[in-house]
Protein backbone atom coordinates (compact mmCIF):
# COMPACT_ATOMS: atom_id res chain seq x y z
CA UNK A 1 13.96 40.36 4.37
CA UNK A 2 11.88 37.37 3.86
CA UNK A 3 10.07 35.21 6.51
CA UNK A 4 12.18 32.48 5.80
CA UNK A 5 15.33 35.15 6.18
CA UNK A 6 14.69 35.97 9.81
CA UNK A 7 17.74 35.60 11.60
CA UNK A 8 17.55 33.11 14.75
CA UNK A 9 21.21 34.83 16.22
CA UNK A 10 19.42 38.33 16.89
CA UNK A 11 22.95 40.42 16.68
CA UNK A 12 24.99 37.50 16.52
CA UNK A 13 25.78 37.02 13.08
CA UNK A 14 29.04 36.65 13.40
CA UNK A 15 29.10 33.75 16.46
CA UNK A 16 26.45 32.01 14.37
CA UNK A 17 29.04 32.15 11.10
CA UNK A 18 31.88 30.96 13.32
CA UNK A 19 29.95 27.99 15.17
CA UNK A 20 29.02 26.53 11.50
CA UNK A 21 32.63 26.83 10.76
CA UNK A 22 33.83 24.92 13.99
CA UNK A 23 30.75 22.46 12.82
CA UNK A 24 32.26 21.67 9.63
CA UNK A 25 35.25 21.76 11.00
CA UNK A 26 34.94 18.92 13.53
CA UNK A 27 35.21 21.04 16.58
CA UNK A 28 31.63 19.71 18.31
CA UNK A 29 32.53 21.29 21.80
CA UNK A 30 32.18 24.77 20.57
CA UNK A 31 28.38 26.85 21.85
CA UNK A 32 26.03 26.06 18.87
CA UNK A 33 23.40 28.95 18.23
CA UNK A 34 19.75 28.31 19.16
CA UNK A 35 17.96 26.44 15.97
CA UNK A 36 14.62 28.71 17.54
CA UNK A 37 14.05 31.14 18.96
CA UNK A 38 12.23 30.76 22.42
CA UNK A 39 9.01 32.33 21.08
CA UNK A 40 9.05 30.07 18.40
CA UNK A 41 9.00 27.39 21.21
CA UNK A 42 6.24 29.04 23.28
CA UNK A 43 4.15 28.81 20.03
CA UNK A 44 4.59 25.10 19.17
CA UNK A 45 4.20 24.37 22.84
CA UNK A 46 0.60 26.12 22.70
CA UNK A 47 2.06 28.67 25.19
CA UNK A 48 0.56 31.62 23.87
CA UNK A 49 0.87 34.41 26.05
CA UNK A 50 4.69 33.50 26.32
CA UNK A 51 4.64 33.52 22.46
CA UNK A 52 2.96 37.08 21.85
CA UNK A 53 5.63 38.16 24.47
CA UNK A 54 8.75 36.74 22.72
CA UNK A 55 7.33 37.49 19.14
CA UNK A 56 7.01 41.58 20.20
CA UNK A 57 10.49 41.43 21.32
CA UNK A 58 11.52 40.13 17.77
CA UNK A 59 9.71 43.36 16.12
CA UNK A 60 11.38 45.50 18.47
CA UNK A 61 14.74 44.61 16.98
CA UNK A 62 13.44 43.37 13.58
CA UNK A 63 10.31 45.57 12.68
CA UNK A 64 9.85 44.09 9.30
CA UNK A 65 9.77 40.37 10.50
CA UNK A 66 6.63 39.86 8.94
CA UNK A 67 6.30 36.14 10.61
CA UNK A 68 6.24 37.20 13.59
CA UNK A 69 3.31 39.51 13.13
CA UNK A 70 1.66 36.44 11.74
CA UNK A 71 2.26 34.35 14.63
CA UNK A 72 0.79 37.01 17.59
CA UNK A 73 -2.70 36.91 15.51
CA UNK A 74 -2.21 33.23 15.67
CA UNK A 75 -1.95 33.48 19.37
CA UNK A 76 -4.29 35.64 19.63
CA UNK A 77 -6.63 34.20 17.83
CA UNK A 78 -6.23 31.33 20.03
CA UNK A 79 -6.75 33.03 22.66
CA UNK A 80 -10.01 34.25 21.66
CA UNK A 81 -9.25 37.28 21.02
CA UNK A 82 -10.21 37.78 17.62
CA UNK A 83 -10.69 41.40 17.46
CA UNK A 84 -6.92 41.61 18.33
CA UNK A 85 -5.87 39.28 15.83
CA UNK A 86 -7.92 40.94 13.18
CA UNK A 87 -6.57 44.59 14.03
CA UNK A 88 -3.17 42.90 14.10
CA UNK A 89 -3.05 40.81 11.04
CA UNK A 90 -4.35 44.62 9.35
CA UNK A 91 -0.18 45.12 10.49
CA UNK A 92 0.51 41.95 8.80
CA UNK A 93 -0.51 42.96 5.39
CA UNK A 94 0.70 46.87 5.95
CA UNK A 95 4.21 45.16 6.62
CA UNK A 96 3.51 42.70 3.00
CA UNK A 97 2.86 39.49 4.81
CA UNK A 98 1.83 36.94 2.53
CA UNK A 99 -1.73 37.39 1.67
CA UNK A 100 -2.99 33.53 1.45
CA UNK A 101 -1.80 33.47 5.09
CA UNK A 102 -3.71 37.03 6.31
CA UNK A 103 -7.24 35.86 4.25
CA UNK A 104 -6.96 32.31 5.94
CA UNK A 105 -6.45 33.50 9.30
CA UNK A 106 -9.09 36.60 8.78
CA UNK A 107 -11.44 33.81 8.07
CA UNK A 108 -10.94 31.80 11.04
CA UNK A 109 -11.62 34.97 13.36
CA UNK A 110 -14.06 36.23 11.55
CA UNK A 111 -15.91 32.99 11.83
CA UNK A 112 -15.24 32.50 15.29
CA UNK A 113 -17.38 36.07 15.68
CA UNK A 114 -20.44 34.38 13.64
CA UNK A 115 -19.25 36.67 10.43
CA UNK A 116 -20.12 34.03 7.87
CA UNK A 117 -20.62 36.09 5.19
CA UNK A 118 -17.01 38.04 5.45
CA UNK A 119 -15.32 34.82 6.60
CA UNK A 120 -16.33 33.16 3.68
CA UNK A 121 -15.34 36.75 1.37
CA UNK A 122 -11.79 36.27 3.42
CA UNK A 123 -11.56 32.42 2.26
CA UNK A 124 -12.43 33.54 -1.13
CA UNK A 125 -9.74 35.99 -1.53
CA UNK A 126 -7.49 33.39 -0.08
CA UNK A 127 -8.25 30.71 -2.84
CA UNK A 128 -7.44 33.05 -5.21
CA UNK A 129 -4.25 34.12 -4.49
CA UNK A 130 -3.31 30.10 -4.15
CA UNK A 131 -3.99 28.97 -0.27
CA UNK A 132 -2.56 25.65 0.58
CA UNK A 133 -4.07 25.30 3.96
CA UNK A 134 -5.77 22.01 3.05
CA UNK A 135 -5.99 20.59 7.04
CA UNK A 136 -6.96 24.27 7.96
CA UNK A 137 -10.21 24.71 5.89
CA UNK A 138 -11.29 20.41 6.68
CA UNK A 139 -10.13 20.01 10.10
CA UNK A 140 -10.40 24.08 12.50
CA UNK A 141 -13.86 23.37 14.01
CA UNK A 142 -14.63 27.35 13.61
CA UNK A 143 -15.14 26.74 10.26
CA UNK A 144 -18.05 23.96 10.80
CA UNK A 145 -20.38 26.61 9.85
CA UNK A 146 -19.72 27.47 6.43
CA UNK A 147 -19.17 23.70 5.49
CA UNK A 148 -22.37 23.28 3.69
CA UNK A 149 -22.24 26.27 1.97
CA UNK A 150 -21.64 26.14 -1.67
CA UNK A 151 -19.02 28.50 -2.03
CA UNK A 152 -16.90 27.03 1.05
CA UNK A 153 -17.46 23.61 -0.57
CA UNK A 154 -15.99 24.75 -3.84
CA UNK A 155 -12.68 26.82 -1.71
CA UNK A 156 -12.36 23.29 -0.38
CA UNK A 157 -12.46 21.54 -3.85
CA UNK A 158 -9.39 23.97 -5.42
CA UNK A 159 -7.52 23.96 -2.26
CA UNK A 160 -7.21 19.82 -2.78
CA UNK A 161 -6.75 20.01 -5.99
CA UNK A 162 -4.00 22.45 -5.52
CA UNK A 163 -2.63 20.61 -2.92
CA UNK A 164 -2.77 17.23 -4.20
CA UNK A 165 -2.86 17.19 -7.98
CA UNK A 166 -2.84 13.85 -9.07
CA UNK A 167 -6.09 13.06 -7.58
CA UNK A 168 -7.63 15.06 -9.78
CA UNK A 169 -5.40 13.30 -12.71
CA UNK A 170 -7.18 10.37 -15.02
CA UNK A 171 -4.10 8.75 -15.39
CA UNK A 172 -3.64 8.66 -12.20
CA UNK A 173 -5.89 6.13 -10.84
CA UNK A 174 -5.29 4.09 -13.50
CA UNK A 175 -3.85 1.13 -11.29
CA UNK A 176 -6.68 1.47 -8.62
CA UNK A 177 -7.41 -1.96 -9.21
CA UNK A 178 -4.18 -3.07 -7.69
CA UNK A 179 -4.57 -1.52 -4.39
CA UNK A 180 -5.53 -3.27 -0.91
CA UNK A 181 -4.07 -6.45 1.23
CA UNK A 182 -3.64 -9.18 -0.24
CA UNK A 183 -2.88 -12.96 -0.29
CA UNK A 184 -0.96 -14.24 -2.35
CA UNK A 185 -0.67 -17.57 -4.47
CA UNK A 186 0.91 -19.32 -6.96
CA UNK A 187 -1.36 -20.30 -9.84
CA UNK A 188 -0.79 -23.99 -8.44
CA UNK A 189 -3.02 -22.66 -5.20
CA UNK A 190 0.30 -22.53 -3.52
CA UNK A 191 0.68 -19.63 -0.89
CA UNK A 192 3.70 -17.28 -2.08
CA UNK A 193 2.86 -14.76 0.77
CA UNK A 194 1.08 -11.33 1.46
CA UNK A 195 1.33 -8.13 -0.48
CA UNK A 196 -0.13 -4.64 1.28
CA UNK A 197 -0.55 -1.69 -2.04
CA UNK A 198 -1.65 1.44 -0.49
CA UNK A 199 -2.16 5.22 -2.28
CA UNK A 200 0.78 7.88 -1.00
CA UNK A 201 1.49 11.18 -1.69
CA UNK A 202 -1.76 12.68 -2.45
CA UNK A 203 -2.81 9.85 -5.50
CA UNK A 204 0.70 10.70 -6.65
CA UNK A 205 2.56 6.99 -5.78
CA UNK A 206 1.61 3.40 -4.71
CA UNK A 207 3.53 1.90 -2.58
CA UNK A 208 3.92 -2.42 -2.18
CA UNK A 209 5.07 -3.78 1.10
CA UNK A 210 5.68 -7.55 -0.27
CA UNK A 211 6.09 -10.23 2.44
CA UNK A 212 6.67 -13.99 1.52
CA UNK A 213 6.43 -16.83 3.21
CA UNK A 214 9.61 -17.63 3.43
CA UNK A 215 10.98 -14.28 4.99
CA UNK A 216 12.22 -12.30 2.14
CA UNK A 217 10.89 -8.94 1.58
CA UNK A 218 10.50 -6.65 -0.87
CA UNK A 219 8.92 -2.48 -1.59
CA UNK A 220 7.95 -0.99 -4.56
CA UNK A 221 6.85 2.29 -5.73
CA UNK A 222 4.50 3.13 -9.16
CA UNK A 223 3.96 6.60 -9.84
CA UNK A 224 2.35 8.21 -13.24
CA UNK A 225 5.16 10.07 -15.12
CA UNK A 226 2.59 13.01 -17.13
CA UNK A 227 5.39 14.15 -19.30
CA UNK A 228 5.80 10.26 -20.75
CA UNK A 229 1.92 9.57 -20.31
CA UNK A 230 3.45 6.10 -19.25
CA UNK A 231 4.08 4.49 -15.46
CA UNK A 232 6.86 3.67 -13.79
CA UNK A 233 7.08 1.04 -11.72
CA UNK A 234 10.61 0.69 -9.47
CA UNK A 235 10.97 -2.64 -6.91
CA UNK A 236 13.90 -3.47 -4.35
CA UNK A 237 13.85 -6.99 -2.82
CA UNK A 238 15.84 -8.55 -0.22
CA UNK A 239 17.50 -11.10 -1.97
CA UNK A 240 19.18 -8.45 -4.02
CA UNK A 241 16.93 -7.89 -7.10
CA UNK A 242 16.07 -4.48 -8.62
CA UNK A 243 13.34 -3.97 -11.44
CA UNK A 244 12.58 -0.87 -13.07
CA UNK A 245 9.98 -0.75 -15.78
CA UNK A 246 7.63 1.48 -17.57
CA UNK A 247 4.99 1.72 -19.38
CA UNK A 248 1.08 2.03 -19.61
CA UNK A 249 -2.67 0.49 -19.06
CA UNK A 250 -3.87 -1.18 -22.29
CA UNK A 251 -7.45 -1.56 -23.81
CA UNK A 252 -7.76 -4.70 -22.45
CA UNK A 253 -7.66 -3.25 -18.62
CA UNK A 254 -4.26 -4.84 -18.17
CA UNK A 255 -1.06 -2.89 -16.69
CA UNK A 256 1.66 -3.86 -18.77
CA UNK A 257 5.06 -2.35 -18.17
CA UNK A 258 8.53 -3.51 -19.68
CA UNK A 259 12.39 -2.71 -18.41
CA UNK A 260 14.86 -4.63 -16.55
CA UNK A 261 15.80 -6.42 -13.46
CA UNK A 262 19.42 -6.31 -12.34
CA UNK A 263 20.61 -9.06 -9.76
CA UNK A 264 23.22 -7.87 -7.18
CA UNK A 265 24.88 -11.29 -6.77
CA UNK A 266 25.94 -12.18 -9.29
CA UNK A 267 25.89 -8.66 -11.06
CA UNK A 268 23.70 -9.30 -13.77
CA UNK A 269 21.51 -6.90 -15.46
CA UNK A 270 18.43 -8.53 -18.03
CA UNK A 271 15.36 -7.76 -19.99
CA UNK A 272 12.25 -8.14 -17.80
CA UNK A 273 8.70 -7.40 -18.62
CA UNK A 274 5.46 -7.37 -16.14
CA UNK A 275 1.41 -7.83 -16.23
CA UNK A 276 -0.84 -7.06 -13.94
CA UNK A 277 -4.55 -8.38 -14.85
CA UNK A 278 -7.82 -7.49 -13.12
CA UNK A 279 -9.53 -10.70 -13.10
CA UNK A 280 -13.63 -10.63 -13.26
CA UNK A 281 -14.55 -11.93 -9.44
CA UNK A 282 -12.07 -8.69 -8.31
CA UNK A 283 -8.71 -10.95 -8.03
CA UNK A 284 -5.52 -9.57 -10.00
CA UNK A 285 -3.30 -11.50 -11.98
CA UNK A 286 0.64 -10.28 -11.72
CA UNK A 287 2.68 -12.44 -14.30
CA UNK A 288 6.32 -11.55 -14.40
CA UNK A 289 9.04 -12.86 -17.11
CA UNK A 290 12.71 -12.29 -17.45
CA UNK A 291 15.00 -12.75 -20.63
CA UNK A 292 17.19 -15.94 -20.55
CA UNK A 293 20.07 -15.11 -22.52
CA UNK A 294 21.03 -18.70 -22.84
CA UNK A 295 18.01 -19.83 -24.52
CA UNK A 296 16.83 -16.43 -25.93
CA UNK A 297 13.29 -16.65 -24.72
CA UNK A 298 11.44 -15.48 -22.10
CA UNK A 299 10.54 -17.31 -18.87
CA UNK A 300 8.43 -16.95 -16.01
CA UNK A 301 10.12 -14.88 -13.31
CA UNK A 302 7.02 -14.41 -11.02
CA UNK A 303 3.44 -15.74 -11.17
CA UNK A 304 0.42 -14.83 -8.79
CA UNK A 305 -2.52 -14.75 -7.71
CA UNK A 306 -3.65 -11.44 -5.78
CA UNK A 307 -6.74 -12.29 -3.29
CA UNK A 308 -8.09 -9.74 -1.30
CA UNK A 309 -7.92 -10.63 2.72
CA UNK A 310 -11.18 -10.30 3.58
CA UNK A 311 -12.62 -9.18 0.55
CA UNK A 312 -11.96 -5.80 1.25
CA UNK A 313 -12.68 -3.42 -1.56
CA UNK A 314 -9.73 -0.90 -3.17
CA UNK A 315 -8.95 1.87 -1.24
CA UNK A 316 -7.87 5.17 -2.13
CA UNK A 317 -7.02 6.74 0.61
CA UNK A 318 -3.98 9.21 0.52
């Protein structure tokens, strides 16, 4: 049985199989089954005695539930008692927990007794066998004193980079120049309105938050596509426009992507190619033009001016 395999009914398989039924079924006023179990509550509710309690009972009737082993060194471990948790996440691994898991949470006690050295040995062994427990090794304050220590700085450095990939991907940052808030103007000086670009998903996506003057809105998402080794750059606006284009940064530092834009009223879909230009005093350029099938040319769709409000640098954050 897996962790993820644990059943929640305890024995009641069968009423848990039947309420789904009546779920599907339409029938709302029949008992639903507990989504948790109440240990599982006493743990997210920091109630740890409660927790160790309920999670024991589990083992009693499911002795290979190998999460809840896991959780009663948690508690423990919170607790402060860390030579409990240590003898009982030894039951953990006899029972095949999953190894990342024991290592980190060896760590944390053994650190917590001023075992540096084996802490460190446990994190080690943890990194290796692919730990994922990015907010565990920046943010658990037992850990504060192994942070300048080379090794701990390097667990740290794979854990991110396992964890969030495209930072650590070229390509990636490749429209950098783009991000921050921004005002927005027409190259007239006119004001068109405010843009916000901020860094998601670990470096993976940008997202726009565009706001014009006159009230329409409109959100866009650019993401590097590896496989292609070009962008991808998808928009939705309020007044019933979607774009999607691709394609890549050129030599000349400009982001040019091509594709097409599809009106929703009237249902029109046309070519539609986009620019985006860093500009020497840190201002970007974002020129957009649309195929006019009645003259067979291209005209301008979208011109701007991207200030920054405040002259705030990029960020990056993710």
């Amino acid at each position: 049985m897996t962790i993820s395999e644990r059943p929640l009914c305890r024995g009641m398989v069968l009423l848990c199989l039947m309420t789904a039924m009546a779920g599907v079924a339409g029938q709302e006023d029949e008992p639903t089954a507990p989504l948790a179990h109440p240990a599982d509550f006493a743990f997210e509710q920091g109630r740890w005695e409660d927790a160790i309690e309920g999670y024991r009972e589990l083992l009693a009737e499911y002795p290979e539930d190998r999460l809840s082993l896991l959780r009663i060194a948690q508690a423990e471990r919170e607790l402060g008692r860390h030579d409990a948790a240590l003898e009982t996440l030894e039951a953990a691994r006899a029972a095949e927990a999953p190894e990342a898991m024991i290592e980190v949470e060896r760590a944390l006690n053994l650190a917590a007794l001023g075992r540096h050295d084996a802490a460190l040995e446990a994190l080690e062994i943890a990194d290796h066998v692919g730990t994922r427990a990015r907010e565990v090794l920046e943010q658990r304050p037992e850990l504060d004193p192994l942070r300048r220590d080379p090794r701990f700085e390097r667990i740290v450095r794979n854990v991110r980079a396992r964890v969030h990939p495209c930072a650590g991907l070229p390509e990636a940052s490749q429209f950098d120049f783009w991000l921050g808030r921004w005002e927005v103007r027409g190259v007239d000086g006119t004001l068109i309105g405010y843009d916000t670009i901020t860094k998601r998903d670990g470096g993976c996506s940008i997202l726009e938050q565009w706001e014009r003057v006159s009230g329409s809105t409109g959100t866009s998402l650019s993401f590097f596509v590896p496989s292609r080794g070009q962008w991808r750059h998808v928009w939705t606006g309020s007044g019933g426009t979607v774009v999607d284009l691709t394609g890549e940064l050129r030599d000349s530092g400009e982001m040019h992507m091509e594709g097409t834009l599809e009106y929703v009223d009237p249902e029109q879909v046309v070519a539609f190619r986009a620019t985006w230009t860093p500009l020497a005093d840190g201002r970007v350029r974002q020129r957009m033009e649309q195929f006019d099938l009645v003259a067979q040319g291209w005209v301008v769709w979208f011109d701007g001016v991207f200030r920054r409000i405040g002259g705030q640098e990029p960020s990056s954050r993710q």
